[in-house]
PDB file of N, CA and C in Angstrom:
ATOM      1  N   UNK A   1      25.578  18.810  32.965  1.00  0.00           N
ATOM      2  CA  UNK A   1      24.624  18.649  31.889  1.00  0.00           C
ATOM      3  C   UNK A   1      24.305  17.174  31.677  1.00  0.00           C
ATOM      4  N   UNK A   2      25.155  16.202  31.767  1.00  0.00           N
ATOM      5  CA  UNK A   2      25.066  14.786  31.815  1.00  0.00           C
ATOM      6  C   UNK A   2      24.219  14.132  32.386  1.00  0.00           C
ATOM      7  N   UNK A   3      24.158  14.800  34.083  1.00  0.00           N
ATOM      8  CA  UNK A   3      23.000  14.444  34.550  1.00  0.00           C
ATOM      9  C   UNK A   3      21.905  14.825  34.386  1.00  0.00           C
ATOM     10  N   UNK A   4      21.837  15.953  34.131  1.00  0.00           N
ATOM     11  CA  UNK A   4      20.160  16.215  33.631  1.00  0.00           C
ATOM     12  C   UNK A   4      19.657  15.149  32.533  1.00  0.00           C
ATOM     13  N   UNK A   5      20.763  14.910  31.677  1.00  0.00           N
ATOM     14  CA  UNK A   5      20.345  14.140  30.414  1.00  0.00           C
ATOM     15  C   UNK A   5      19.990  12.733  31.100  1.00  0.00           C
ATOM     16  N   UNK A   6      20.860  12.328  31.855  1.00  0.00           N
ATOM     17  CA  UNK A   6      20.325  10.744  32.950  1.00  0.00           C
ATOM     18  C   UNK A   6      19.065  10.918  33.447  1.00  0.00           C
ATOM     19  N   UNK A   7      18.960  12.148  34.536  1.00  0.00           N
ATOM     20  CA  UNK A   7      17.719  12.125  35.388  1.00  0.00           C
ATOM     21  C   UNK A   7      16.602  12.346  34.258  1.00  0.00           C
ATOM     22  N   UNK A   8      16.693  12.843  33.304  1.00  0.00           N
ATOM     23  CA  UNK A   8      15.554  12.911  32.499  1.00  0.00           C
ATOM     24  C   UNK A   8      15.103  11.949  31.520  1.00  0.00           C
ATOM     25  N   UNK A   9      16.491  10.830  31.014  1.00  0.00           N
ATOM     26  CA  UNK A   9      15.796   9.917  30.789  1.00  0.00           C
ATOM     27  C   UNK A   9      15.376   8.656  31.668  1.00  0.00           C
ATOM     28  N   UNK A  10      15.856   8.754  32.888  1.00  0.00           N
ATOM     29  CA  UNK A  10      15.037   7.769  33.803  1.00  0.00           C
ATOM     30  C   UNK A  10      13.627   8.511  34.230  1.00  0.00           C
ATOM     31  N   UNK A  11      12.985   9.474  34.390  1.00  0.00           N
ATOM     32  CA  UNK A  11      11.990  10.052  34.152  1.00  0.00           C
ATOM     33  C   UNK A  11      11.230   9.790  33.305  1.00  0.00           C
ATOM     34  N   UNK A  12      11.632   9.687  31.874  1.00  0.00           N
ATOM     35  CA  UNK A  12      10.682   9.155  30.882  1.00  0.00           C
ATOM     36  C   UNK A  12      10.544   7.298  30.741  1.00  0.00           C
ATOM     37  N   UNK A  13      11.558   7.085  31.320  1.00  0.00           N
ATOM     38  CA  UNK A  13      11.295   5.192  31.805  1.00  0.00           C
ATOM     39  C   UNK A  13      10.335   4.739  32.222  1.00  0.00           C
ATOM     40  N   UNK A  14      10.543   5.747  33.994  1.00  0.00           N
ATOM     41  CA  UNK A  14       9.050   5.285  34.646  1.00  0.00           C
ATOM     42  C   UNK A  14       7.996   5.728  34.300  1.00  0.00           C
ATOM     43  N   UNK A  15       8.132   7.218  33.428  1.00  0.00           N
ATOM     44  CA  UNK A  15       6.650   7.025  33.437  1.00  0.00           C
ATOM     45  C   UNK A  15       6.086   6.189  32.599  1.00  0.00           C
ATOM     46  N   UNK A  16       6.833   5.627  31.463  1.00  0.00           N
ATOM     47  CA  UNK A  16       6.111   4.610  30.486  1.00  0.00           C
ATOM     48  C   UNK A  16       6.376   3.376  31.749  1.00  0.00           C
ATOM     49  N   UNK A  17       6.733   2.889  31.934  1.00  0.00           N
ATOM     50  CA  UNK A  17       6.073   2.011  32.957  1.00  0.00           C
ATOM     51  C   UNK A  17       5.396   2.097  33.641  1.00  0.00           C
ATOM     52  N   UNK A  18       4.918   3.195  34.135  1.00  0.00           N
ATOM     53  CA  UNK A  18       3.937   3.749  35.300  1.00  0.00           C
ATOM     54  C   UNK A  18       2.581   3.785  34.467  1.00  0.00           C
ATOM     55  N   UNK A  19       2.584   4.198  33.184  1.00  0.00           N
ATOM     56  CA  UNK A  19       1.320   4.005  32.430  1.00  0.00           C
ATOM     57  C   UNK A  19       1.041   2.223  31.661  1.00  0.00           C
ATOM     58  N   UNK A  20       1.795   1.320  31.871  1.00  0.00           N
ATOM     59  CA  UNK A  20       1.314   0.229  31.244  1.00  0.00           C
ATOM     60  C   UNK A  20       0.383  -0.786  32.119  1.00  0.00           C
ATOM     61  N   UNK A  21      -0.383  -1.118  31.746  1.00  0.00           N
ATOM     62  CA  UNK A  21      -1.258  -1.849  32.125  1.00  0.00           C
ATOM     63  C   UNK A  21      -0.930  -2.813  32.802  1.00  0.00           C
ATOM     64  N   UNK A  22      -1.227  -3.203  34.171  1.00  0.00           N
ATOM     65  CA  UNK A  22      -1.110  -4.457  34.690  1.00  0.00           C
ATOM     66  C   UNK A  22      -0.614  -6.244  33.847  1.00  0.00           C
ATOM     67  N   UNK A  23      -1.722  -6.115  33.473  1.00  0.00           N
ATOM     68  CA  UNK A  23      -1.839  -6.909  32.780  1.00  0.00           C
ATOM     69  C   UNK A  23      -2.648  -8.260  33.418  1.00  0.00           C
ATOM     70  N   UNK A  24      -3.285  -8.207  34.301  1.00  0.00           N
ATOM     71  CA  UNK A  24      -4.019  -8.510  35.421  1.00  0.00           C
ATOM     72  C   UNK A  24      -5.556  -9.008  35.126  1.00  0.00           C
ATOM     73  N   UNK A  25      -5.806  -9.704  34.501  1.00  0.00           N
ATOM     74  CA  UNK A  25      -7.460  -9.980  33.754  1.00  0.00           C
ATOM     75  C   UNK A  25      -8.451  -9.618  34.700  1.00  0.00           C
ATOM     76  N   UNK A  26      -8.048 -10.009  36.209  1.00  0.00           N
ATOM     77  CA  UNK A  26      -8.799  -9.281  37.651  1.00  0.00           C
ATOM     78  C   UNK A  26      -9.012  -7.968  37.133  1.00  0.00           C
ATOM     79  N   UNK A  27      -8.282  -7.292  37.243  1.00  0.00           N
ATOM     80  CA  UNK A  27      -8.060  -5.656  37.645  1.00  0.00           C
ATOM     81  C   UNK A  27      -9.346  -5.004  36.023  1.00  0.00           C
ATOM     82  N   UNK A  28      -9.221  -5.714  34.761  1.00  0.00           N
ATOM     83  CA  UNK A  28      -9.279  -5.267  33.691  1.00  0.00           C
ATOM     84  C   UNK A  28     -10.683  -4.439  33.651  1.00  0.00           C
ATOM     85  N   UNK A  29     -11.835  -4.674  34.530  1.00  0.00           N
ATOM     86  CA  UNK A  29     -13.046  -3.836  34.511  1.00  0.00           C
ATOM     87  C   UNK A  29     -13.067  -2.928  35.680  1.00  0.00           C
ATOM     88  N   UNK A  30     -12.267  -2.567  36.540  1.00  0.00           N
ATOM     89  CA  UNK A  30     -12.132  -1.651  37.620  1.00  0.00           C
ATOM     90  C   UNK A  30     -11.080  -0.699  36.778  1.00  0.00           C
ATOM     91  N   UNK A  31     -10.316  -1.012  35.510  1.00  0.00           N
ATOM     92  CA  UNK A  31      -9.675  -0.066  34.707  1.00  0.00           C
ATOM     93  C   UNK A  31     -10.504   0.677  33.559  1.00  0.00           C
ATOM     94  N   UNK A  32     -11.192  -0.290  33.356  1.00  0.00           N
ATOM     95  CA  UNK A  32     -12.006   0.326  32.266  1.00  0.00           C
ATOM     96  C   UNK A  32     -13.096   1.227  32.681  1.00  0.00           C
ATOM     97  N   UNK A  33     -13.761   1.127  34.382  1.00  0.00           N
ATOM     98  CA  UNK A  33     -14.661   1.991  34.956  1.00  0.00           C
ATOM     99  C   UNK A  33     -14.154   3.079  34.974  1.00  0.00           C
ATOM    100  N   UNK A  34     -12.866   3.270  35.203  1.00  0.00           N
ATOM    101  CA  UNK A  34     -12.140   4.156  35.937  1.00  0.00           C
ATOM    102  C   UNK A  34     -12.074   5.615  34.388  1.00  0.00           C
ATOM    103  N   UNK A  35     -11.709   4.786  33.135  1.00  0.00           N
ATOM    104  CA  UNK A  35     -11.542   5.006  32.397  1.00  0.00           C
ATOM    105  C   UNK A  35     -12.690   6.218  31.153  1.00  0.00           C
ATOM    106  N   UNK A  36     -13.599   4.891  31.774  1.00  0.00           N
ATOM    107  CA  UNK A  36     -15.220   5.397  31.837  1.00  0.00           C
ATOM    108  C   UNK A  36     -15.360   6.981  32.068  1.00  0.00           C
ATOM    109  N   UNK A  37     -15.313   6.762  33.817  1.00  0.00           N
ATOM    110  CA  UNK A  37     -15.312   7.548  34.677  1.00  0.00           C
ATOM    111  C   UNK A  37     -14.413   9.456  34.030  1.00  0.00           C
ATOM    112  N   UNK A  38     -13.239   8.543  33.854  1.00  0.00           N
ATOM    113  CA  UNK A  38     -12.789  10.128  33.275  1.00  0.00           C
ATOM    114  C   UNK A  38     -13.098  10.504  31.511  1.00  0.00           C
ATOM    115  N   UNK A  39     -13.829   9.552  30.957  1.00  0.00           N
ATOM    116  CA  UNK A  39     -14.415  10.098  29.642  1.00  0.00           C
ATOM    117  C   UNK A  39     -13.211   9.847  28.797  1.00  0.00           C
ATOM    118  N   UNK A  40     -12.081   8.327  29.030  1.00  0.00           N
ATOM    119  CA  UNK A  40     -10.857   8.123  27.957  1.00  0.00           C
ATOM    120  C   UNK A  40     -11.425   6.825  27.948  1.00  0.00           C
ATOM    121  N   UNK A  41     -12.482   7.046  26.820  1.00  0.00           N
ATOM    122  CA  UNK A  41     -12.797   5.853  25.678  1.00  0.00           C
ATOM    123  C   UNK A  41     -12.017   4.970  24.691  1.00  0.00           C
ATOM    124  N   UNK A  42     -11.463   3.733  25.074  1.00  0.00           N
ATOM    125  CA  UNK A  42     -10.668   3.614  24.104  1.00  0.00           C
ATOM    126  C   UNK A  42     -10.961   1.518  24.228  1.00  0.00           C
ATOM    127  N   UNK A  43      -9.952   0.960  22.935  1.00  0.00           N
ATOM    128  CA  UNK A  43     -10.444  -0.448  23.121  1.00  0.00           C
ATOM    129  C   UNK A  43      -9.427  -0.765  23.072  1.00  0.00           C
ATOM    130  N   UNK A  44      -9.302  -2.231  23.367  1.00  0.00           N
ATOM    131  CA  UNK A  44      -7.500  -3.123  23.293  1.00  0.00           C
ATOM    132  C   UNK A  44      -7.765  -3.666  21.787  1.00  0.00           C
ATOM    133  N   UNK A  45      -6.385  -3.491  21.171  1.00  0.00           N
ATOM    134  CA  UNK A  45      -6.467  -4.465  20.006  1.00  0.00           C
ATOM    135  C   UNK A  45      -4.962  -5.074  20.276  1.00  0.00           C
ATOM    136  N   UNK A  46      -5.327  -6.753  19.597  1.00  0.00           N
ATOM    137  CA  UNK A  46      -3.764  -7.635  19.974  1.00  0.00           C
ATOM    138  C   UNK A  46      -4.066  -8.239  18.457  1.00  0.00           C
ATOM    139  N   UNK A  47      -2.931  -8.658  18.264  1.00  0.00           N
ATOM    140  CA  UNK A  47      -2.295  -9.170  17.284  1.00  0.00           C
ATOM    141  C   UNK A  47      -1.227  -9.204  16.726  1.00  0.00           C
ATOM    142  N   UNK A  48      -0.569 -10.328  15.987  1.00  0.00           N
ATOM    143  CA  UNK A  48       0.857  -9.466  15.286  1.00  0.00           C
ATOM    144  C   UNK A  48       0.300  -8.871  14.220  1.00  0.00           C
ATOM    145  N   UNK A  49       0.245  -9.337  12.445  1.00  0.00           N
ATOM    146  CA  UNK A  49       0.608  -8.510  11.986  1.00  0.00           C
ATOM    147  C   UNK A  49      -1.206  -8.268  11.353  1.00  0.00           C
ATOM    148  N   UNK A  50      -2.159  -8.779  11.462  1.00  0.00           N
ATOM    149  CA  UNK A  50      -3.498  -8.225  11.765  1.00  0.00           C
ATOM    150  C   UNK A  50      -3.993  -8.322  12.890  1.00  0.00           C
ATOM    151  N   UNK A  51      -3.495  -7.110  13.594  1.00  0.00           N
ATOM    152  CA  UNK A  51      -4.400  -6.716  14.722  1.00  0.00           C
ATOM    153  C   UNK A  51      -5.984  -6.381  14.813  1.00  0.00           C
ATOM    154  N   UNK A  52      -6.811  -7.146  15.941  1.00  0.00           N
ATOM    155  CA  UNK A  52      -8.041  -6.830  15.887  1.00  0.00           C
ATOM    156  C   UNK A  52      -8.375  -6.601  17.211  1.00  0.00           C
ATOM    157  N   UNK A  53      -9.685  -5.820  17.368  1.00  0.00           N
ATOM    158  CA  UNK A  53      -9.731  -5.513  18.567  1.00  0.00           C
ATOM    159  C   UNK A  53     -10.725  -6.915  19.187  1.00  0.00           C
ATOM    160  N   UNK A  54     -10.286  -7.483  20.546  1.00  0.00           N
ATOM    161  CA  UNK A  54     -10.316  -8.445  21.171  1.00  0.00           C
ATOM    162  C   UNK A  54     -11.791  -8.136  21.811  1.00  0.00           C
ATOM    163  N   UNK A  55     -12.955  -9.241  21.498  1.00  0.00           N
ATOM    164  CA  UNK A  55     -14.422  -9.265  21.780  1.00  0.00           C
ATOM    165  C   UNK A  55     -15.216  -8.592  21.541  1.00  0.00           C
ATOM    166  N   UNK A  56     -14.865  -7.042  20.615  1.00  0.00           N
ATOM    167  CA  UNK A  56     -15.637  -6.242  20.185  1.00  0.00           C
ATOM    168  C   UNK A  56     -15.912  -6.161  18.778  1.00  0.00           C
ATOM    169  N   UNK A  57     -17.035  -5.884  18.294  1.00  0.00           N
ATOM    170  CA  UNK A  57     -16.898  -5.874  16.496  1.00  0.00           C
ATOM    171  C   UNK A  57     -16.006  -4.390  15.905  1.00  0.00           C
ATOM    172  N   UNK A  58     -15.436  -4.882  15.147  1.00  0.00           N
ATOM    173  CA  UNK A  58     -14.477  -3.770  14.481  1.00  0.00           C
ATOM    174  C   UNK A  58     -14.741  -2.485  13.890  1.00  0.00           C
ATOM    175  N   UNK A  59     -16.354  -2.924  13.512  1.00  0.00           N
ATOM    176  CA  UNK A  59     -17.001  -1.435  13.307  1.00  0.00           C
ATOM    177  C   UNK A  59     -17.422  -0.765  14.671  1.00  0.00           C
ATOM    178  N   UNK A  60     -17.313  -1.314  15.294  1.00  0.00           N
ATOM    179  CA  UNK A  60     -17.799  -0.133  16.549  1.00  0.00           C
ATOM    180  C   UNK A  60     -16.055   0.162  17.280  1.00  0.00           C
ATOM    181  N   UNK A  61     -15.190  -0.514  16.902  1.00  0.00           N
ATOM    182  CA  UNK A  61     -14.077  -0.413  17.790  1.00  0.00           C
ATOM    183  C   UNK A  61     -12.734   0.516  16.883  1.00  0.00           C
ATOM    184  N   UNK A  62     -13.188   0.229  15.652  1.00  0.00           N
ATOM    185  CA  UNK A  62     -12.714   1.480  14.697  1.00  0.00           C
ATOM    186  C   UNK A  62     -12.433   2.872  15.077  1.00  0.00           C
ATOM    187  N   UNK A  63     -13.504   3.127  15.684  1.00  0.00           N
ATOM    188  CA  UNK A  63     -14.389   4.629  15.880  1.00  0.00           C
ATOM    189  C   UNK A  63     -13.985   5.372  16.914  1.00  0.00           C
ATOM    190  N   UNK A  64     -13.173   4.439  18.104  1.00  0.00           N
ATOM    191  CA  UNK A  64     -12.293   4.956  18.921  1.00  0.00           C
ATOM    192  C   UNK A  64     -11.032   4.399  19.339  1.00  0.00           C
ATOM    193  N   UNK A  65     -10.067   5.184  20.280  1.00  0.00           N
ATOM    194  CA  UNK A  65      -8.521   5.034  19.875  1.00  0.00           C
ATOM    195  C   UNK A  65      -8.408   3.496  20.238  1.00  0.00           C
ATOM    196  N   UNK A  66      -7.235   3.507  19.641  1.00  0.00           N
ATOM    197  CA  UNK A  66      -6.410   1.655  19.817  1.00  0.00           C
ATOM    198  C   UNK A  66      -5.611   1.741  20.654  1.00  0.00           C
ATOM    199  N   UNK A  67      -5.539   1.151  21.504  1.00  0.00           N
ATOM    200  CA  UNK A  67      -4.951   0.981  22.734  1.00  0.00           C
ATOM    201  C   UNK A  67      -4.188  -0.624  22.582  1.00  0.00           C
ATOM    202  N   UNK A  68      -3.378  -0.855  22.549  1.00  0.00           N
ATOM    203  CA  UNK A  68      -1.862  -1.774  22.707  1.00  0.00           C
ATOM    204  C   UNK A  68      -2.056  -2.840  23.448  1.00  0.00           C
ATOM    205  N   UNK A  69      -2.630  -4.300  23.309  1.00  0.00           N
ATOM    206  CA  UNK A  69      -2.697  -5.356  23.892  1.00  0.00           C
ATOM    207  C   UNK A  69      -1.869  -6.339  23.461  1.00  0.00           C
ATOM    208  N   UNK A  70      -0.763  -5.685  22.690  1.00  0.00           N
ATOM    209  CA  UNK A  70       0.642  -6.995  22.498  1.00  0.00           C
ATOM    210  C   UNK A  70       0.385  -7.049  20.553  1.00  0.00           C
ATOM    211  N   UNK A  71       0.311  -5.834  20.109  1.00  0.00           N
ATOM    212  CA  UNK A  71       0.080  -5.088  18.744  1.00  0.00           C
ATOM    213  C   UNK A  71       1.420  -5.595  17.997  1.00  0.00           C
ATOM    214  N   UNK A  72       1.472  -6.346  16.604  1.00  0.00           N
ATOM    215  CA  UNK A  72       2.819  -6.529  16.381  1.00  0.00           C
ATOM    216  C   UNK A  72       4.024  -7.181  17.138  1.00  0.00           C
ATOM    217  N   UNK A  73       3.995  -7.436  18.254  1.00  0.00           N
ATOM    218  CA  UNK A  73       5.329  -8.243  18.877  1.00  0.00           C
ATOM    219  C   UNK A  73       5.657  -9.227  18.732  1.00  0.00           C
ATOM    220  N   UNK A  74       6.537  -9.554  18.476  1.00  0.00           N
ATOM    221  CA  UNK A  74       6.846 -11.268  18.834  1.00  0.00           C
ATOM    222  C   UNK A  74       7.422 -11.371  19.598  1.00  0.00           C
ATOM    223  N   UNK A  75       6.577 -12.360  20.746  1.00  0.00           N
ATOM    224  CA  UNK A  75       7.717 -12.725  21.398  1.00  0.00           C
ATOM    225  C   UNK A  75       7.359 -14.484  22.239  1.00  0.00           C
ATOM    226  N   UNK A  76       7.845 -14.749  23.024  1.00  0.00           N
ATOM    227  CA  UNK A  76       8.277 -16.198  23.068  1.00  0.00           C
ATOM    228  C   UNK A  76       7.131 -16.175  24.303  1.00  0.00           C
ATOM    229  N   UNK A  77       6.970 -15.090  24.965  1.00  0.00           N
ATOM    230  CA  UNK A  77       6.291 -15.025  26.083  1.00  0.00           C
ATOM    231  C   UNK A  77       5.015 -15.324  26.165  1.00  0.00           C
ATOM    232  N   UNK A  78       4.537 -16.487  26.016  1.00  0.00           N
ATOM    233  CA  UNK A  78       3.274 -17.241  25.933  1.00  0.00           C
ATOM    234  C   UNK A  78       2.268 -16.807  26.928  1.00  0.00           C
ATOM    235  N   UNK A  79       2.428 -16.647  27.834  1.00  0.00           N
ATOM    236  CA  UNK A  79       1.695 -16.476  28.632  1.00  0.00           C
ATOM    237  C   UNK A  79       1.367 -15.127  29.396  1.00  0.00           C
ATOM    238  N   UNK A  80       2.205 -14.447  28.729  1.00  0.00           N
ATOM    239  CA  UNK A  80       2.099 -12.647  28.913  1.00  0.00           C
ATOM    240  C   UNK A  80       1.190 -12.781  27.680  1.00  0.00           C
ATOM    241  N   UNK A  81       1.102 -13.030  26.536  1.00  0.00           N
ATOM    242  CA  UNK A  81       0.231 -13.063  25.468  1.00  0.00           C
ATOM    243  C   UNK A  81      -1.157 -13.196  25.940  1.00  0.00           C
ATOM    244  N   UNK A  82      -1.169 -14.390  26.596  1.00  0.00           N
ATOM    245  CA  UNK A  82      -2.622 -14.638  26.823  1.00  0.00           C
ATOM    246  C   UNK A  82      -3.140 -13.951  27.837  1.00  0.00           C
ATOM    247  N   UNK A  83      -2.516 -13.609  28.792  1.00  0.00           N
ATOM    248  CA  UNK A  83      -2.804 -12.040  29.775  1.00  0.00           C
ATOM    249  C   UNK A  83      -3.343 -11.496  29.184  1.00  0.00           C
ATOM    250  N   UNK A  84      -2.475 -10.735  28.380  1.00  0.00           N
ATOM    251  CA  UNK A  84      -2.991  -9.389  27.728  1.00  0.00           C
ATOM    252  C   UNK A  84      -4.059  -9.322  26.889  1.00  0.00           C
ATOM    253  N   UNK A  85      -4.425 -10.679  26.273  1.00  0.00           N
ATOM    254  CA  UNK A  85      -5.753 -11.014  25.379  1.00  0.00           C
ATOM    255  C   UNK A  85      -6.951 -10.882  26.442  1.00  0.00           C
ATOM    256  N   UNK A  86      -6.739 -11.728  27.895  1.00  0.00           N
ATOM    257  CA  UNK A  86      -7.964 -11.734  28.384  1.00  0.00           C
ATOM    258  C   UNK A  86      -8.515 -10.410  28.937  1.00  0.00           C
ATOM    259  N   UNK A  87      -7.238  -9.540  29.630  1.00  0.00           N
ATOM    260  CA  UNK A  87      -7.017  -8.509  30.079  1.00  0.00           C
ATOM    261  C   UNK A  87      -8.087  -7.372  29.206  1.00  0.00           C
ATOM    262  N   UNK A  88      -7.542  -7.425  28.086  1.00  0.00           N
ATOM    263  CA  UNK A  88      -7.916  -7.114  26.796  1.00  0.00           C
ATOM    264  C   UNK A  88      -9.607  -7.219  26.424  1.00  0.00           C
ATOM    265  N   UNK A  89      -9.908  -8.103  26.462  1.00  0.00           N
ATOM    266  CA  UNK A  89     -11.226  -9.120  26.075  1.00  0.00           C
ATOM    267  C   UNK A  89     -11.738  -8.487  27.595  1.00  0.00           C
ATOM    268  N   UNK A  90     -11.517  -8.767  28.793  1.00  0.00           N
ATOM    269  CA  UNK A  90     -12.545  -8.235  29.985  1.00  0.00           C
ATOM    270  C   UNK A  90     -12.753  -6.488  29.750  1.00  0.00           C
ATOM    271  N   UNK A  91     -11.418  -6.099  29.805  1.00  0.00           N
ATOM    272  CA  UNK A  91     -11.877  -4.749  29.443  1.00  0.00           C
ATOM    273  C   UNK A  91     -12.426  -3.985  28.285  1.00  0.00           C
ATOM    274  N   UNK A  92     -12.370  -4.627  27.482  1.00  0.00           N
ATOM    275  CA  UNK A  92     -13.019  -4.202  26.188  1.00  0.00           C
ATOM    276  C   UNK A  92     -14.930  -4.676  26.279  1.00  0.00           C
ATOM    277  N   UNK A  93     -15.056  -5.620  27.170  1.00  0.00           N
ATOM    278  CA  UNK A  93     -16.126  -5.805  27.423  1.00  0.00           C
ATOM    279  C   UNK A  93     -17.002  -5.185  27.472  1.00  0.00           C
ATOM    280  N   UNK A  94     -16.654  -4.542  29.226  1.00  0.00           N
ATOM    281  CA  UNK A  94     -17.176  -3.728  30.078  1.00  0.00           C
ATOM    282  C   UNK A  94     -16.977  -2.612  29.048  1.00  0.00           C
ATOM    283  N   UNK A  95     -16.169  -1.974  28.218  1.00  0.00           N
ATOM    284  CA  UNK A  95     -16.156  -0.667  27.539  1.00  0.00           C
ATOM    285  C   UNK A  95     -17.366  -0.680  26.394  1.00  0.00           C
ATOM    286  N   UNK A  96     -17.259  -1.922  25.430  1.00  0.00           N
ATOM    287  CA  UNK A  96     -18.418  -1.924  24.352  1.00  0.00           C
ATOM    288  C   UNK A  96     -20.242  -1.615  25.574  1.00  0.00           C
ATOM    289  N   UNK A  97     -20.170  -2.347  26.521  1.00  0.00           N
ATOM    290  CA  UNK A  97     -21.023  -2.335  27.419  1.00  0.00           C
ATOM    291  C   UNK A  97     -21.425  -0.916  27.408  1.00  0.00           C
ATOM    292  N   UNK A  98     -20.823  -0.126  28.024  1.00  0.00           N
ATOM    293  CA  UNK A  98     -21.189   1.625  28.203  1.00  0.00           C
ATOM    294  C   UNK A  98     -21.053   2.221  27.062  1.00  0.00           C
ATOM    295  N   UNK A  99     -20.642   2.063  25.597  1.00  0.00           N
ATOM    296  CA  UNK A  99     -20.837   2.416  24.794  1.00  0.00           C
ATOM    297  C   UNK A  99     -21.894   2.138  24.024  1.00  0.00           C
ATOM    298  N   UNK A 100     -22.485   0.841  23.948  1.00  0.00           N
ATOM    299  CA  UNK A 100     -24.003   0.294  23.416  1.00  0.00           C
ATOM    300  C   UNK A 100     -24.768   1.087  23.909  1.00  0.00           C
ATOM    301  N   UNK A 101     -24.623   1.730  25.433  1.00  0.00           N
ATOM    302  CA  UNK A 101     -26.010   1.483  26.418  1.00  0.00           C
ATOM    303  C   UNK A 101     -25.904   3.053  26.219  1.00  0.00           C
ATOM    304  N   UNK A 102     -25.060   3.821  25.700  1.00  0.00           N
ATOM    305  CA  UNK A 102     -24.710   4.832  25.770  1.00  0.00           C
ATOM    306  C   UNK A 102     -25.258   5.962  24.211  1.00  0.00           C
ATOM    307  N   UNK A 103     -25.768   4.984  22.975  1.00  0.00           N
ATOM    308  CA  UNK A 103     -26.272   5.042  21.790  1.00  0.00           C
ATOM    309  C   UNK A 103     -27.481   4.512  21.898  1.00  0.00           C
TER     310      UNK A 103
END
């Protein structure tokens, strides 16, 4: 029984790692096409303790889900921060983009 309880929580490890974002500012509009593509609309918001969503206005980014660009954390990691902002900011781009053009 022990192991099932192991193998199943290393199962739920990877897959939350298997779903986190690169973090890759390259990659950030070939994710958001993709995203597009399967109809999961959603925007990055970063911040600690007022989070906003990164290059989009808040009334249009309200309206669909919040998606986790370093929401609340602290941490020392300076430069994973600014990843995830630009990361954030490219893909939120390209998303407000197909949503304007899309109204």
């Amino acid at each position: 029984m022990k192991i099932v309880h192991v193998l199943g929580s290393a199962l739920i490890v990877v897959c939350c790692l298997a779903a986190e974002p690169t973090w890759n500012p390259g990659d950030a509009a070939k994710e958001a096409e993709q995203d597009i593509r399967s109809g999961h609309i959603k925007f990055y918001w970063a911040g600690s303790i007022a989070s906003r969503p990164v290059g989009v206005p808040f009334e249009v980014a309200k309206n669909y889900p919040k998606a986790n660009a370093g929401i609340g954390c602290v941490t020392n990691d300076i430069p994973l921060r600014e990843r995830q902002e630009e990361y954030a900011r490219r893909y939120n781009e390209k998303m407000f983009a197909y949503v304007s053009q899309k109204h």
